[in-house]
C-alpha atoms as a PDB file:
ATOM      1  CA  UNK A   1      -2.261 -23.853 -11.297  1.00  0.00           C
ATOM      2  CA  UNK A   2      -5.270 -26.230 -11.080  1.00  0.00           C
ATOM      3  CA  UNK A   3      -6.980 -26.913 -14.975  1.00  0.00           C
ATOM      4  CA  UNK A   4     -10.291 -25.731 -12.794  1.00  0.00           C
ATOM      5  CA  UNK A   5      -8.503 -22.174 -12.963  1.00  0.00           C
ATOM      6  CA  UNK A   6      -7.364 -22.440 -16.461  1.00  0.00           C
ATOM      7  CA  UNK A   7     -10.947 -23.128 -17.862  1.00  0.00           C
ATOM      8  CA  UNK A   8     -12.247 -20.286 -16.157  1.00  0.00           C
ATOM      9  CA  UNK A   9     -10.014 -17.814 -17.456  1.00  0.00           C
ATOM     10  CA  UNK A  10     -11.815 -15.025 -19.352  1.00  0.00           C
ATOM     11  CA  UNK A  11     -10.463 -14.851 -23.153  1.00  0.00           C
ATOM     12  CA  UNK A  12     -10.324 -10.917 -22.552  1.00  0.00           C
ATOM     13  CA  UNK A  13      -7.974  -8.817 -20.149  1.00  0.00           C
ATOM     14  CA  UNK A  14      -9.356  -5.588 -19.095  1.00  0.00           C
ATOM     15  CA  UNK A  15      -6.280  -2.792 -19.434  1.00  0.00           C
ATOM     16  CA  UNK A  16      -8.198  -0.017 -17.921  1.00  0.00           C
ATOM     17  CA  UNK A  17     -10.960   0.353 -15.057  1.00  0.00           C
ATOM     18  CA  UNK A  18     -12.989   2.170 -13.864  1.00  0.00           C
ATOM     19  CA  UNK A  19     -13.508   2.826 -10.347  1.00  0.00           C
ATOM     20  CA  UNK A  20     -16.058  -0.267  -9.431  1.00  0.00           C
ATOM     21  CA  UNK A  21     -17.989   1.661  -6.461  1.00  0.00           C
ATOM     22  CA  UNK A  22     -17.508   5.073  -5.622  1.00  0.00           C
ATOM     23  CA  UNK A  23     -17.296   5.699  -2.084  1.00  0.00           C
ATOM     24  CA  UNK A  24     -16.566   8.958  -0.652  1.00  0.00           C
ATOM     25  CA  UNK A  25     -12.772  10.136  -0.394  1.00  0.00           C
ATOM     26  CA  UNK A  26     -12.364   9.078   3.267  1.00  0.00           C
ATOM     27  CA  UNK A  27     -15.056   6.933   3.877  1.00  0.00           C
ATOM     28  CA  UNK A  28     -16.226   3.504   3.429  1.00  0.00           C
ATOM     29  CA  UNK A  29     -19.817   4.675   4.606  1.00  0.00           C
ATOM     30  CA  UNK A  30     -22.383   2.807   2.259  1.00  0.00           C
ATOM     31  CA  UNK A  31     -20.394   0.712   0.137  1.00  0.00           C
ATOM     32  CA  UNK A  32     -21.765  -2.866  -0.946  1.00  0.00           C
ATOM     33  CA  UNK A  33     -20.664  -5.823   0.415  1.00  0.00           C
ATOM     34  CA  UNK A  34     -18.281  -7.721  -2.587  1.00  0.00           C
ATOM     35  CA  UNK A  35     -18.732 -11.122  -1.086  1.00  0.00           C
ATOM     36  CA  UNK A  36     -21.175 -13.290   0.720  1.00  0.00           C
ATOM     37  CA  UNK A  37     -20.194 -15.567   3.438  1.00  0.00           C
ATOM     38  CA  UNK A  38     -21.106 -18.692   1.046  1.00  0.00           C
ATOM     39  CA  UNK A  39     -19.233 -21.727   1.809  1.00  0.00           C
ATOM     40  CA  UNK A  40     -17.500 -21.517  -1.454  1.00  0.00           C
ATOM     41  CA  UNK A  41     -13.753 -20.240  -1.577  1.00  0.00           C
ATOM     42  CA  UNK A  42     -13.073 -16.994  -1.990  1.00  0.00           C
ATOM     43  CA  UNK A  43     -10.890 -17.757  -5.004  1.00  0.00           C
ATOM     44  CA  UNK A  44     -13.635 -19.551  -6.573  1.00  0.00           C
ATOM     45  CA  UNK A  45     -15.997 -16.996  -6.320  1.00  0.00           C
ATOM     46  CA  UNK A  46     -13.641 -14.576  -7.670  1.00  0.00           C
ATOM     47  CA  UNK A  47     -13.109 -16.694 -10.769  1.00  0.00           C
ATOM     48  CA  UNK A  48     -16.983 -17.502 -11.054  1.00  0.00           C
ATOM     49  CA  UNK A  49     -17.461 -13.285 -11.107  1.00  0.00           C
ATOM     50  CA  UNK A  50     -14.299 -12.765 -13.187  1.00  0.00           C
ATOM     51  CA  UNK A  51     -13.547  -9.633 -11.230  1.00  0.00           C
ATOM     52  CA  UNK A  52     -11.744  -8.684  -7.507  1.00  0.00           C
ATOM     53  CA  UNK A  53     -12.647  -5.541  -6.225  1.00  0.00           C
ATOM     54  CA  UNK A  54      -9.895  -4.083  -4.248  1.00  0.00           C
ATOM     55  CA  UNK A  55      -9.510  -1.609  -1.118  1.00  0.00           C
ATOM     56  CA  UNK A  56      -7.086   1.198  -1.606  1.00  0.00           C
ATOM     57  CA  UNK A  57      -6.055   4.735  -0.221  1.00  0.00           C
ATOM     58  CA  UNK A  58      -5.243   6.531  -2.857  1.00  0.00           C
ATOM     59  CA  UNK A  59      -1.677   7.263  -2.249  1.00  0.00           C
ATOM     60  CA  UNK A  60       0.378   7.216  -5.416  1.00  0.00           C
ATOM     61  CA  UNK A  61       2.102   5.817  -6.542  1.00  0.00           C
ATOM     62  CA  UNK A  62       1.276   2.516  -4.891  1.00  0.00           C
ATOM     63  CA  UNK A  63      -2.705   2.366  -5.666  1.00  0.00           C
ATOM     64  CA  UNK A  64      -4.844   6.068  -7.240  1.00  0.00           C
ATOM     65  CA  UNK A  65      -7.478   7.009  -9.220  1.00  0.00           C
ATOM     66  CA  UNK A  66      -5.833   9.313 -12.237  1.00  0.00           C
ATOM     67  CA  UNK A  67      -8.638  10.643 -14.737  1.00  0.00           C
ATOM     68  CA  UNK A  68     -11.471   8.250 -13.237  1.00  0.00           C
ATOM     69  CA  UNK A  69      -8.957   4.962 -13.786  1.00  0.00           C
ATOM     70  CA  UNK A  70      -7.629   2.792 -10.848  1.00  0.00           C
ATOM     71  CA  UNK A  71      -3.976   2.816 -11.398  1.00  0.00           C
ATOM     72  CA  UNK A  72      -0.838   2.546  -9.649  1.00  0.00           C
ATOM     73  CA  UNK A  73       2.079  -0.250  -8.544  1.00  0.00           C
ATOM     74  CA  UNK A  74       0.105  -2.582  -6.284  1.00  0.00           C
ATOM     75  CA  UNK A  75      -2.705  -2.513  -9.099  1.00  0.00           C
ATOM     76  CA  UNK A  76      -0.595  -3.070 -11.613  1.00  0.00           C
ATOM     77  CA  UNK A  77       0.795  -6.493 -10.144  1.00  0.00           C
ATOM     78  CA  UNK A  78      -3.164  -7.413  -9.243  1.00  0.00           C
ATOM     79  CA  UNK A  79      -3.910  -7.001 -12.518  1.00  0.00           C
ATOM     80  CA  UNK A  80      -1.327  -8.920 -13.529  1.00  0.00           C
ATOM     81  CA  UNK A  81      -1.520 -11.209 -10.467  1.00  0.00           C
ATOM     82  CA  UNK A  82      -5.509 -12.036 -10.483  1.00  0.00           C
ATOM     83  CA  UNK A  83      -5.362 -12.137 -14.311  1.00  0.00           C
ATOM     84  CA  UNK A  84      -3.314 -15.077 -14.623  1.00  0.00           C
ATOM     85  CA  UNK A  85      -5.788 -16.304 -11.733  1.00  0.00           C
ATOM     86  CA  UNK A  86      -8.719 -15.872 -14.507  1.00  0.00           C
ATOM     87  CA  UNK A  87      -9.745 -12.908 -12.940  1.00  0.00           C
ATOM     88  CA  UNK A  88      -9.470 -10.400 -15.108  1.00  0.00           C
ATOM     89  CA  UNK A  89     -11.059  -7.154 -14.018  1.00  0.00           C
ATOM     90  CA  UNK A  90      -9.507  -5.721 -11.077  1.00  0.00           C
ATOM     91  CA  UNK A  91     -12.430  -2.686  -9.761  1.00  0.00           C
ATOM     92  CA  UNK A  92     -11.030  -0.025  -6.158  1.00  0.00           C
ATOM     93  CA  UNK A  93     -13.059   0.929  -3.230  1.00  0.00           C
ATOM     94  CA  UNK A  94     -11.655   4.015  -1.723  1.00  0.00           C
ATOM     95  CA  UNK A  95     -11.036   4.425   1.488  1.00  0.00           C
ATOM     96  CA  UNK A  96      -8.982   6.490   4.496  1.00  0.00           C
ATOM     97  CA  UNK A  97      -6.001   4.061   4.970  1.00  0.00           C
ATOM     98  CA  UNK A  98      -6.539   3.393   8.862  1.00  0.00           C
ATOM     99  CA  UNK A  99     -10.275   2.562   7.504  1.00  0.00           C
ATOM    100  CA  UNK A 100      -8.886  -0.296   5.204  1.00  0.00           C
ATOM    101  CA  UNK A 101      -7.902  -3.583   7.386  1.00  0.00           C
ATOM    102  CA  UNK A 102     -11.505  -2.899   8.955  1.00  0.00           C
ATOM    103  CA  UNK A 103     -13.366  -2.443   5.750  1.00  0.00           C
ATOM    104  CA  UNK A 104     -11.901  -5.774   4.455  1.00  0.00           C
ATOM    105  CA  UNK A 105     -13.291  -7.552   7.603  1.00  0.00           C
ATOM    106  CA  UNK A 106     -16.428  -5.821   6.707  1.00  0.00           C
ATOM    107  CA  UNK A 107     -16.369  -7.545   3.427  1.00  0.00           C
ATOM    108  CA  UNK A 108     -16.740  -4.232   1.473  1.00  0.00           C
ATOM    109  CA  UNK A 109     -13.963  -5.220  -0.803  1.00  0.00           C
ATOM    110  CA  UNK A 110     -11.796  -8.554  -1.191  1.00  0.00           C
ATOM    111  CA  UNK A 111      -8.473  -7.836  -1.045  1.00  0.00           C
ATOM    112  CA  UNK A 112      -6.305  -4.515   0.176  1.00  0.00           C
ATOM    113  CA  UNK A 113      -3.999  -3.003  -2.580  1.00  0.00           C
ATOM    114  CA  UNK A 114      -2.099  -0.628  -0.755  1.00  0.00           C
ATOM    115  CA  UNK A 115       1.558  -0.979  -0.475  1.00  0.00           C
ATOM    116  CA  UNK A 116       0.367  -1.770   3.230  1.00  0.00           C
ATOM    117  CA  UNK A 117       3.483  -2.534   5.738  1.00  0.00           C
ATOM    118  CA  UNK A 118       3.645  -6.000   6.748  1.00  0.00           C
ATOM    119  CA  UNK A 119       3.063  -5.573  10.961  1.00  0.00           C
ATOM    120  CA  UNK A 120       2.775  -8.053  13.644  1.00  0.00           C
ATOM    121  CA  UNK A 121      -0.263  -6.290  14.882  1.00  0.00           C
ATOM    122  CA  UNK A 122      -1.512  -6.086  11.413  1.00  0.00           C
ATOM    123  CA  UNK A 123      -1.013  -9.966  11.020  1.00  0.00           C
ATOM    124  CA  UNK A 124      -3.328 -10.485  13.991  1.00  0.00           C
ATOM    125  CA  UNK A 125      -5.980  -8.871  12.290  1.00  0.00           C
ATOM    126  CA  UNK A 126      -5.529 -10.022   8.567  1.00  0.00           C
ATOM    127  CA  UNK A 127      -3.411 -12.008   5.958  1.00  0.00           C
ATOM    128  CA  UNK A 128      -0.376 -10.922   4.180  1.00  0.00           C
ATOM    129  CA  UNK A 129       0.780 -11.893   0.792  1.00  0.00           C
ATOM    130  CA  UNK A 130       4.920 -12.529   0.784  1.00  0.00           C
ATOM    131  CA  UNK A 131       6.436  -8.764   0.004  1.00  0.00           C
ATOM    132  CA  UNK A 132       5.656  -7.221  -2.681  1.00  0.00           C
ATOM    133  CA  UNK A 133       7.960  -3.995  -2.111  1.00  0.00           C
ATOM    134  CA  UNK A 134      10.798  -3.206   0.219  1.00  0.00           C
ATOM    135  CA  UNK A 135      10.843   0.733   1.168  1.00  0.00           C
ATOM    136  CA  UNK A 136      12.284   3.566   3.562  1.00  0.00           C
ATOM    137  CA  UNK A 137      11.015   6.660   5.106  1.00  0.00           C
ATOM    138  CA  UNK A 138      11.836  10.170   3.689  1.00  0.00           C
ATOM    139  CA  UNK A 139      10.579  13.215   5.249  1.00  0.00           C
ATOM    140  CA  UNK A 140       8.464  16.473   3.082  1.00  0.00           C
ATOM    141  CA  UNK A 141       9.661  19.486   4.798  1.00  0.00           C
ATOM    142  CA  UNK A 142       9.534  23.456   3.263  1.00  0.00           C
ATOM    143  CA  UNK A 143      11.877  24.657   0.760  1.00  0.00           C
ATOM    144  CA  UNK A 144      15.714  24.556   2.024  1.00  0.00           C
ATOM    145  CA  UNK A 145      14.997  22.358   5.047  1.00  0.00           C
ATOM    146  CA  UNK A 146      15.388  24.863   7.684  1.00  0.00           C
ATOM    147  CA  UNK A 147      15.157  22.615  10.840  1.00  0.00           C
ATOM    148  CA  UNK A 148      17.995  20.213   8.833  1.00  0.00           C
ATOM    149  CA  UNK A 149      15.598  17.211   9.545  1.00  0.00           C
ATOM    150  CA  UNK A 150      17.254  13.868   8.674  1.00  0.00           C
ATOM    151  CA  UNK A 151      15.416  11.203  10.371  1.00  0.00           C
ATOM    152  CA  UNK A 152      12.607  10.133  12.742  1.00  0.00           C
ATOM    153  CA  UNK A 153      15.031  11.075  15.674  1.00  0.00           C
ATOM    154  CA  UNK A 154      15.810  14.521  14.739  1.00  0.00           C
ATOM    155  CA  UNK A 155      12.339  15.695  14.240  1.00  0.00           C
ATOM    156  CA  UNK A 156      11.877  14.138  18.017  1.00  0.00           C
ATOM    157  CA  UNK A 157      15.046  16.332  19.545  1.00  0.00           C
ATOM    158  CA  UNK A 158      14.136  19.312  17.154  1.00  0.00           C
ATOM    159  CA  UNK A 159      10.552  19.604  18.223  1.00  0.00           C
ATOM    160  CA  UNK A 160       9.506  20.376  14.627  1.00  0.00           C
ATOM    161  CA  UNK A 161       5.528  19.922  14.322  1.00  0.00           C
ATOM    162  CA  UNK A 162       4.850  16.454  12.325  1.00  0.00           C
ATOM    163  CA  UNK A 163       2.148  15.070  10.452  1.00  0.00           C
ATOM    164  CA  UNK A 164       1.761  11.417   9.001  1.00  0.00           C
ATOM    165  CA  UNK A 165      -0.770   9.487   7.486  1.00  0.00           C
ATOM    166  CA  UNK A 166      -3.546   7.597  10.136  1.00  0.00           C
ATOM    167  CA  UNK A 167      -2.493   4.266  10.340  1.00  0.00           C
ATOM    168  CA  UNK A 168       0.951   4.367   8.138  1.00  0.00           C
ATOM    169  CA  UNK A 169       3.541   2.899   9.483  1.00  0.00           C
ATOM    170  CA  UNK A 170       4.991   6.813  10.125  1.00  0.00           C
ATOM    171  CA  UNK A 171       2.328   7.248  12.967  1.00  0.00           C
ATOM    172  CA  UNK A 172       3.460   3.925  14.349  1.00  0.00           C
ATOM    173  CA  UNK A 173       7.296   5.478  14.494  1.00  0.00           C
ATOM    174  CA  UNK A 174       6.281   9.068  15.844  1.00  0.00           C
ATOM    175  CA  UNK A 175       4.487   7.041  19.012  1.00  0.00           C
ATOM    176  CA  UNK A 176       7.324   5.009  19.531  1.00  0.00           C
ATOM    177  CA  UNK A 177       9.924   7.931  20.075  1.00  0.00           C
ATOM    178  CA  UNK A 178       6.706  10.035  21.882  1.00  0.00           C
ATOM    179  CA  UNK A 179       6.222  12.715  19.057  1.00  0.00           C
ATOM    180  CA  UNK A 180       3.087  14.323  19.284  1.00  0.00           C
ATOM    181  CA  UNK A 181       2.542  13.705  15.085  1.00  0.00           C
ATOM    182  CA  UNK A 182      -1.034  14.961  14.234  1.00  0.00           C
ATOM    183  CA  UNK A 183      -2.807  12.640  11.729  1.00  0.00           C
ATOM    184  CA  UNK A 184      -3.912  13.259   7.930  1.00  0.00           C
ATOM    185  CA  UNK A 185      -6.472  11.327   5.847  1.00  0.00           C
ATOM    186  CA  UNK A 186      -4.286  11.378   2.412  1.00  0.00           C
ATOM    187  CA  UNK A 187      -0.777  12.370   1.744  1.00  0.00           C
ATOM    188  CA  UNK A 188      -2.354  15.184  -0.268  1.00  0.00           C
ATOM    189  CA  UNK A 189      -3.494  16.286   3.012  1.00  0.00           C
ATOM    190  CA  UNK A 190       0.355  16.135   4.754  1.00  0.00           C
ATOM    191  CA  UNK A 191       1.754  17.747   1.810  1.00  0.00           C
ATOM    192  CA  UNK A 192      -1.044  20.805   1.928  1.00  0.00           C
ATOM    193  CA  UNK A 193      -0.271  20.652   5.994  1.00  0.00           C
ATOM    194  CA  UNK A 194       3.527  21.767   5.082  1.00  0.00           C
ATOM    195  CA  UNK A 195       2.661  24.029   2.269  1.00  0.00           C
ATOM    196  CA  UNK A 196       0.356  26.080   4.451  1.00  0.00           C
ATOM    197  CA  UNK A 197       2.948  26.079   7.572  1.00  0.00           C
ATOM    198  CA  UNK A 198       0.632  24.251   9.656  1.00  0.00           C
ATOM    199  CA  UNK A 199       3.273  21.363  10.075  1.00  0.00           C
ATOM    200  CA  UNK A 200       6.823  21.238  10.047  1.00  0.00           C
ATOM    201  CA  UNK A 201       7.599  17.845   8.030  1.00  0.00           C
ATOM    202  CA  UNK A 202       5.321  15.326   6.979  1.00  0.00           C
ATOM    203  CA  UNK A 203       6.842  10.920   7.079  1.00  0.00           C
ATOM    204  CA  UNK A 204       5.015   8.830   4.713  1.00  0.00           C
ATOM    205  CA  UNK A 205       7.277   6.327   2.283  1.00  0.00           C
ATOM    206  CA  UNK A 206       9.959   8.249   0.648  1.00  0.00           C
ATOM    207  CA  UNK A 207       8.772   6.840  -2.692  1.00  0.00           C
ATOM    208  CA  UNK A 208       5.048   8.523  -1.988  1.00  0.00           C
ATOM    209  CA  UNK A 209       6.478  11.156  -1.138  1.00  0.00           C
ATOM    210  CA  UNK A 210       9.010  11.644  -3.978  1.00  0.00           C
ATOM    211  CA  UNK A 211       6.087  10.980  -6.444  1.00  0.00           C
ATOM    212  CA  UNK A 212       3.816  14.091  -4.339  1.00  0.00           C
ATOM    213  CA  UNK A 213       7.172  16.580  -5.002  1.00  0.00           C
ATOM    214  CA  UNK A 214       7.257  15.616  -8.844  1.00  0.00           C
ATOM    215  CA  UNK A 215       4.027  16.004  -9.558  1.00  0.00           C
ATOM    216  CA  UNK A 216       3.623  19.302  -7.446  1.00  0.00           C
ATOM    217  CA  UNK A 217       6.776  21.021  -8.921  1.00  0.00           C
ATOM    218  CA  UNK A 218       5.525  24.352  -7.788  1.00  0.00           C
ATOM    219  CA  UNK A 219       4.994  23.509  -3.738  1.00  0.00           C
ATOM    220  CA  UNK A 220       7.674  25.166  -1.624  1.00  0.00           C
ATOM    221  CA  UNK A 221       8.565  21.733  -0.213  1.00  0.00           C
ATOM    222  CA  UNK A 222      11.271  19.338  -0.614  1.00  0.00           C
ATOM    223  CA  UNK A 223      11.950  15.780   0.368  1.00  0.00           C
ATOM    224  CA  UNK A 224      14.998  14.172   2.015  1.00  0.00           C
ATOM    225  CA  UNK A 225      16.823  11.623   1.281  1.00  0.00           C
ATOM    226  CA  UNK A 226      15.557   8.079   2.410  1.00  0.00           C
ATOM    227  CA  UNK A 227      16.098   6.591   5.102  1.00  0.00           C
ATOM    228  CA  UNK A 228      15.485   3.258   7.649  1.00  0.00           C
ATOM    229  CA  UNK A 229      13.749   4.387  10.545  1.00  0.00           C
ATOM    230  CA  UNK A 230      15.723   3.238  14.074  1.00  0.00           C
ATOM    231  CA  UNK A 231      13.395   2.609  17.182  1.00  0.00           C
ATOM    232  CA  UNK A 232      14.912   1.937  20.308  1.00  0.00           C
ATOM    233  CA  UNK A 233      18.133   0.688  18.441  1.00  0.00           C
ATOM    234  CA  UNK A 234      16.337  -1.365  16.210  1.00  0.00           C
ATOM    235  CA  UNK A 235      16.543  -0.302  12.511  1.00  0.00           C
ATOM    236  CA  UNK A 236      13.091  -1.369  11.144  1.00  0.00           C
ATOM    237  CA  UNK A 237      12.981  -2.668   8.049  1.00  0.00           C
ATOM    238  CA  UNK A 238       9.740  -2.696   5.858  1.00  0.00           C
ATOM    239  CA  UNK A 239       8.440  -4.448   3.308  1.00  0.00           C
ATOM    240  CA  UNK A 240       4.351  -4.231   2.262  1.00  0.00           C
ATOM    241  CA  UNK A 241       1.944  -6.501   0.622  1.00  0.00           C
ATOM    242  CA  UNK A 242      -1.204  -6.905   0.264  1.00  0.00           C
ATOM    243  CA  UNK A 243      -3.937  -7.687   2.379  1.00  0.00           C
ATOM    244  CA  UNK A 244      -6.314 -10.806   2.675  1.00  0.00           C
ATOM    245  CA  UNK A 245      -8.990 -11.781   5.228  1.00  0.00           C
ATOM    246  CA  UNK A 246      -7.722 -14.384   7.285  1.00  0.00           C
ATOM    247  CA  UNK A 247     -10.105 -17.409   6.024  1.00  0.00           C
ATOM    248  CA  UNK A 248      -9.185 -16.504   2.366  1.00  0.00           C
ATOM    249  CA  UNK A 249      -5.824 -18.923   2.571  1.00  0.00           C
ATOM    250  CA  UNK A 250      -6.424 -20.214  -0.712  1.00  0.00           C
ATOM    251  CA  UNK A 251      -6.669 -17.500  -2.777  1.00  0.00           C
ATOM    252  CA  UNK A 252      -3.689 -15.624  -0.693  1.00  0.00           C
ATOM    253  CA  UNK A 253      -1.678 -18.641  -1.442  1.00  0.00           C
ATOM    254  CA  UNK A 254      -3.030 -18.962  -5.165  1.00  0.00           C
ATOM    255  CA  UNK A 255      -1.327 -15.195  -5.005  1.00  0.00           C
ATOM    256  CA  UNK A 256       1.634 -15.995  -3.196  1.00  0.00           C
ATOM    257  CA  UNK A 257       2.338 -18.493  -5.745  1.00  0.00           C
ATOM    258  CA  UNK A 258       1.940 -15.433  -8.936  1.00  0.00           C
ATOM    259  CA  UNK A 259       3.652 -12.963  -7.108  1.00  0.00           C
ATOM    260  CA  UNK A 260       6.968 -15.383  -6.509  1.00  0.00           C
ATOM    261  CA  UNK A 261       7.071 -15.775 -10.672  1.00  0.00           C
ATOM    262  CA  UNK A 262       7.547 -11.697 -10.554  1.00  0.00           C
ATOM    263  CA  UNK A 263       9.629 -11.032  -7.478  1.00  0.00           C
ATOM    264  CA  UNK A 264      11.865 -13.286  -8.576  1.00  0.00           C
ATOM    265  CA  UNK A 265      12.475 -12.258 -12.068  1.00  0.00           C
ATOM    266  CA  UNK A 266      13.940  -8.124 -11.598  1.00  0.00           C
ATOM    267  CA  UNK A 267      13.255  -7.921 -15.438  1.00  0.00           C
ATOM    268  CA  UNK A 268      10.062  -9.176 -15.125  1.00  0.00           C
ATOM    269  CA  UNK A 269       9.298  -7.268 -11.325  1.00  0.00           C
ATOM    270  CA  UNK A 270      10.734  -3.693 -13.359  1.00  0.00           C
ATOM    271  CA  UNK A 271       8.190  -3.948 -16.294  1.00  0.00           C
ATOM    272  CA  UNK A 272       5.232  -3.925 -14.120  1.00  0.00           C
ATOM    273  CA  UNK A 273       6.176  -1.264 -11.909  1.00  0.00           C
ATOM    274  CA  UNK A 274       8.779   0.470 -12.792  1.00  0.00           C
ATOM    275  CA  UNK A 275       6.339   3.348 -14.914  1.00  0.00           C
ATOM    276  CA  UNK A 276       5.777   4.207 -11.460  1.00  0.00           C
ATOM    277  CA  UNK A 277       9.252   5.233 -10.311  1.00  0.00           C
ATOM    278  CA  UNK A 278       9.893   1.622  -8.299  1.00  0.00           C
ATOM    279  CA  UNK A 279      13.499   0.303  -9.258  1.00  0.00           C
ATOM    280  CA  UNK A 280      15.296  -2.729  -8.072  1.00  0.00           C
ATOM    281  CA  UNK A 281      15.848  -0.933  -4.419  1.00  0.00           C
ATOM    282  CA  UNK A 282      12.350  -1.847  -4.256  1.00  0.00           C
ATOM    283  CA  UNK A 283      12.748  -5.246  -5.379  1.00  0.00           C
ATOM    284  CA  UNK A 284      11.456  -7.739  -1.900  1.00  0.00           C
ATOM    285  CA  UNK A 285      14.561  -9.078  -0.189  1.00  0.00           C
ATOM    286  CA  UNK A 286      14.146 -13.155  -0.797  1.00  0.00           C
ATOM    287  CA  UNK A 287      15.296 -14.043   2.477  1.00  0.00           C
ATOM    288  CA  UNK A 288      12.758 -11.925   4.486  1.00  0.00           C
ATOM    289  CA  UNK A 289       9.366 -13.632   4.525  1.00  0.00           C
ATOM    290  CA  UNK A 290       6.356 -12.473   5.438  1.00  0.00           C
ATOM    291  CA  UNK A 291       6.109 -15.140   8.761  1.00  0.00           C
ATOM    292  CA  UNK A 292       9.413 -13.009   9.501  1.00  0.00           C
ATOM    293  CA  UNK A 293       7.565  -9.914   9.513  1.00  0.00           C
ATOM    294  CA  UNK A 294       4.898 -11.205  11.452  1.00  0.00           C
ATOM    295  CA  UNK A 295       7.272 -12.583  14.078  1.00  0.00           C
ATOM    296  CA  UNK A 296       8.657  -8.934  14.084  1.00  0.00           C
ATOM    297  CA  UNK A 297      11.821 -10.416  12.680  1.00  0.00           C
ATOM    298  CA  UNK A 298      13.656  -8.550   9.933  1.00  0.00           C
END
């Protein structure tokens, strides 16, 4: 990186943080603008304040709060990330996840940490980092699995009531094969929805919702096996990153440029994330880019 980088780099890295600005679970309703539309790069201004604050939804274990600290996968690699950037102090803005794309237009936080699938109609509204994880769907249903769900399509011919997460990439399946899925704010939410036999199964990422099942040990649910998701005879693969405005292309490719150094070292990719139950299944395929994505290529 540029010396202009290196001289600004704090002598200090923060380990632990505390949620920057509380905003209602939910909501991004009142919270602060993080940046002003100076002329100055983002990344610059970043570096000048010596802190990012990031949007998240607070589904583990990609980005959470756990005992008032910001914590999860996606953090850890900003922390990591944005450190070696000389910004050292990575602070969360909560928000629902369908409420995050618009809040970083909104300029209520910088960048999204979020695990967030990389989607052509995403990349119309925002920019991507390259992948940061690869990752499958798995399906929470109750104890025993008494509809035998397996996959997107059998909840379809089974009829089984479904809930995902607004604006996950689940919701964007269920449309596609016309299930009627009815939307949750938090995977808490799609868990509790199966629990108390409102719903039937619940999609979300089958590493969320393996990390829901082991920390809820005493929930009549269980989760599937993972899977690839197959629209219209297309198996779709995903891969998430995270989430820039669209005139911040120096600081995504400042990122880019970090991130590579990890992806492409598995020792290196495992100690950062691996505390939080990611292994090398999770580790981004080299050969599919984020233009790929985009392109809806992959």
């Amino acid at each position: 990186m540029t010396g202009k980088i290196s001289s600004r780099r704090s002598t200090l890295r923060a380990t632990a943080v505390l949620l920057g600005a509380v905003v209602a679970a939910g909501s991004v309703a009142g919270c602060t603008r993080t940046t002003t539309d100076s002329d100055e790069p983002l990344l610059d201004q970043l570096q000048d304040r010596g802190s990012v604050t990031v949007g998240f939804a607070g589904e583990a274990p990609y980005s959470f709060m756990d005992d008032g600290q910001l914590t999860g996968a996606t953090v850890a690699l900003h922390r990591e990330i944005f450190g070696n950037l000389g910004i050292d102090t990575v602070e969360g803005v909560n928000a629902d996840f369908g409420a995050l794309i618009p809040g970083l237009q909104a300029r209520r936080f910088d960048v999204v940490s979020a695990g967030m699938s990389i989607l052509p109609q995403r990349c119309e509204q925002a920019a991507f980092s390259e992948p940061e994880f690869n990752y499958t769907t798995a399906l929470m249903v109750p104890t025993g699995n008494p509809q035998n769900l397996t996959d997107m399509e059998s909840v379809r011919d089974s009829g089984a009531r479904m809930v995902a997460m607004t604006g996950a990439i689940e919701s964007d399946y269920a449309q596609d094969l016309g299930i009627d899925a009815t939307q949750v704010a938090t995977p808490q939410d799609g868990m509790d929805a199966v629990v108390n036999g409102r719903a039937d199964v619940f999609a979300l990422t089958g590493i969320s919702l393996n990390w829901l099942a082991q920390n809820n040990p005493d929930a009549p649910i269980e989760v599937t096996p993972s899977f690839v998701a197959v629209i219209n005879g297309v198996p779709q693969v995903g891969a998430g990153g995270t989430v820039f405005r669209t005139d911040d292309a120096a600081l995504r490719d400042a990122y880019n440029e970090e991130l590579k150094k990890i992806t492409s070292d598995r020792d290196k990719y495992l100690s950062i994330v691996g505390e939080y139950g990611f292994t090398e299944a999770e580790l981004p395929d080299p050969e599919l880019t984020t233009a790929d994505l985009c392109e809806g290529v992959g």
